[in-house]
C-alpha atoms as a PDB file:
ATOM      1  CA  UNK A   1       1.541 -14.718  -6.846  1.00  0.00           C
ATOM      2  CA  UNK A   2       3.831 -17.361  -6.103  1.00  0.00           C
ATOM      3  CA  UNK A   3       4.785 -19.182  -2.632  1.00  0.00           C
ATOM      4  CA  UNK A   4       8.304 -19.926  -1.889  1.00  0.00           C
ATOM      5  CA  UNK A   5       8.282 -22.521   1.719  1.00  0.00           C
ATOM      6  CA  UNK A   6      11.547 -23.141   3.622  1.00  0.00           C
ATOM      7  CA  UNK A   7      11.454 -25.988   5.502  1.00  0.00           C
ATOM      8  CA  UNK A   8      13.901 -27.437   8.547  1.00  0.00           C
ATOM      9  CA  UNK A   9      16.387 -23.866   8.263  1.00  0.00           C
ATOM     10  CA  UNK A  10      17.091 -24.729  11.829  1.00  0.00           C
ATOM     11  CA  UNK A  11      18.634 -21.344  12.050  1.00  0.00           C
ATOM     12  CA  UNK A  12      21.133 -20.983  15.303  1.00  0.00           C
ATOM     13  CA  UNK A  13      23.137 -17.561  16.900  1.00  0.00           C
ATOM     14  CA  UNK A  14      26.210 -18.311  14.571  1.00  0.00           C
ATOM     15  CA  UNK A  15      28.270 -19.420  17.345  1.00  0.00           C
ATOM     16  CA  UNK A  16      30.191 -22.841  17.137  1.00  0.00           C
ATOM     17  CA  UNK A  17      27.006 -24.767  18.087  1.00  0.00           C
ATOM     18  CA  UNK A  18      25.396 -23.683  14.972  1.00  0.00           C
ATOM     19  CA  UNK A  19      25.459 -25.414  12.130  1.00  0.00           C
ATOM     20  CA  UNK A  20      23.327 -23.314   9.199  1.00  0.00           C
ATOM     21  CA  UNK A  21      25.952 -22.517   6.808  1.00  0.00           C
ATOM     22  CA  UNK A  22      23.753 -20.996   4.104  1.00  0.00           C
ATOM     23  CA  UNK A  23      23.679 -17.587   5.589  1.00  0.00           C
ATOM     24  CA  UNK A  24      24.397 -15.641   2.466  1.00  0.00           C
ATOM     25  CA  UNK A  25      22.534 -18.245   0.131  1.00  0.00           C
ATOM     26  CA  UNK A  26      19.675 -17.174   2.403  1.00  0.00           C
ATOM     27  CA  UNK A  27      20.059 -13.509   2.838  1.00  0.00           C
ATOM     28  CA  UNK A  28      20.822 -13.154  -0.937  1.00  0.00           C
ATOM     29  CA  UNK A  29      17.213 -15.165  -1.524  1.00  0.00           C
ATOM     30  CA  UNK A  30      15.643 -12.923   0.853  1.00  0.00           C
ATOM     31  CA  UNK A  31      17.138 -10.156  -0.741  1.00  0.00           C
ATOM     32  CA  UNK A  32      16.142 -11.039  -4.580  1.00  0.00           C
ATOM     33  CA  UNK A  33      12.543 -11.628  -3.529  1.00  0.00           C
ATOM     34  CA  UNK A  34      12.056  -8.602  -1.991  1.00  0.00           C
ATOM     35  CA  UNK A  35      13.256  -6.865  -4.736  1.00  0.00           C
ATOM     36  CA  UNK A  36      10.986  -8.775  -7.549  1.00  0.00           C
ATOM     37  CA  UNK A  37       8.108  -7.116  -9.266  1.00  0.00           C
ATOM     38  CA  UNK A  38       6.651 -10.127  -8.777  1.00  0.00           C
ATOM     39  CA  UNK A  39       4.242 -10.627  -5.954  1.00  0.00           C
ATOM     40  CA  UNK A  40       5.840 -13.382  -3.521  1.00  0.00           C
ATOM     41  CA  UNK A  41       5.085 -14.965  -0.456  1.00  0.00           C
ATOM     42  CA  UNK A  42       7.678 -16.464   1.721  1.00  0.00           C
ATOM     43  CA  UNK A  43       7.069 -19.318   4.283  1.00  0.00           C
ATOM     44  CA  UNK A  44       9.258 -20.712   7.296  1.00  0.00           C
ATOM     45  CA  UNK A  45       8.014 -23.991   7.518  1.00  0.00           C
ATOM     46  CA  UNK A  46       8.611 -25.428  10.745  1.00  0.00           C
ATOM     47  CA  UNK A  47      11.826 -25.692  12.601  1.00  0.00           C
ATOM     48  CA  UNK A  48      13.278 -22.426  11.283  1.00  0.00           C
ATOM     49  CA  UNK A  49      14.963 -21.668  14.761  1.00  0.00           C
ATOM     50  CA  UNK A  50      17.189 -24.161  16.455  1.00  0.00           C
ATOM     51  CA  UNK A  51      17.395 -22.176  20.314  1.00  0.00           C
ATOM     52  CA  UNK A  52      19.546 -25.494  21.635  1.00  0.00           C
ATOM     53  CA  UNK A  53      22.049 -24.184  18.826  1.00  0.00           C
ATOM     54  CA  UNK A  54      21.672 -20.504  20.678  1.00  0.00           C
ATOM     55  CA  UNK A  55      23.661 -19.713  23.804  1.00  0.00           C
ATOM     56  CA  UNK A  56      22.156 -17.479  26.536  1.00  0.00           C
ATOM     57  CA  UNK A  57      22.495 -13.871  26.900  1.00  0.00           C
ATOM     58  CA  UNK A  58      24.424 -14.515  30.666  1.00  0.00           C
ATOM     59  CA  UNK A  59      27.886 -13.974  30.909  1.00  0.00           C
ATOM     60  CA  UNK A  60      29.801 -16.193  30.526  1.00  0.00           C
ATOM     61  CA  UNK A  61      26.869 -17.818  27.720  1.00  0.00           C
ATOM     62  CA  UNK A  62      25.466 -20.611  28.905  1.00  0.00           C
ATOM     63  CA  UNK A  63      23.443 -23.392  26.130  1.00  0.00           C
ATOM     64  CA  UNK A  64      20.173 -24.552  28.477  1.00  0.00           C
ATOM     65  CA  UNK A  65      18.754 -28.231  27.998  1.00  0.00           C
ATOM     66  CA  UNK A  66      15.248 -27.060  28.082  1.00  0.00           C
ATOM     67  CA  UNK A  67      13.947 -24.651  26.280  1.00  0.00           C
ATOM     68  CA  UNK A  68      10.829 -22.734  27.966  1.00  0.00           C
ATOM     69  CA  UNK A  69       9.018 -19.587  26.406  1.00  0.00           C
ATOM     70  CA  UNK A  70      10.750 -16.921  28.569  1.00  0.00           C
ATOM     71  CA  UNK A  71      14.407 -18.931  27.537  1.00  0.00           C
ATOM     72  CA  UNK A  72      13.522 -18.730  23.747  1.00  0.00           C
ATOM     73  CA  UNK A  73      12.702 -15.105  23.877  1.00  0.00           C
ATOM     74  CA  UNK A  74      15.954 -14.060  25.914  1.00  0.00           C
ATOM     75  CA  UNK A  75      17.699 -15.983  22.734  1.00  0.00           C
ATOM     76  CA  UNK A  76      15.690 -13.562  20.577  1.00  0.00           C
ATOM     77  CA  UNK A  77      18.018 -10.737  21.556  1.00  0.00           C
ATOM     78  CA  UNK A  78      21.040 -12.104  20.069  1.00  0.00           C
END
């Protein structure tokens, strides 16, 4: 089996704040793996969300300072 680890993604909503550019470089990886015959385990490695890089779900967004549990699963919903 082999181990593939992604470190520091720092994935954000894809709004101007965000600054992952690799989406299809990582959907494409995500997408080979899965289809291998070969048995494969992927790791996020720490920082693989960025939720200051996430606006709210309010209307008009909003992009809080601090970041508590309930904040960071509202940003989920994106």
């Amino acid at each position: 089996m082999r181990v593939i680890v992604l470190c520091d993604v720092e994935l954000g909503g894809g709004t101007i704040t965000d600054d992952f550019i690799s989406d299809n470089a990582l959907s494409g990886l995500i997408l080979k793996l899965a289809k291998s015959d070969e048995k494969t385990e992927l790791v996020f490695n720490g920082d693989t969300f960025d939720f200051l890089k996430c606006p709210s779900r309010l209307n008009p967004p909003e992009y809080p300072i601090k970041i508590t549990p309930k904040v960071s699963l509202e940003k989920l919903k994106l």
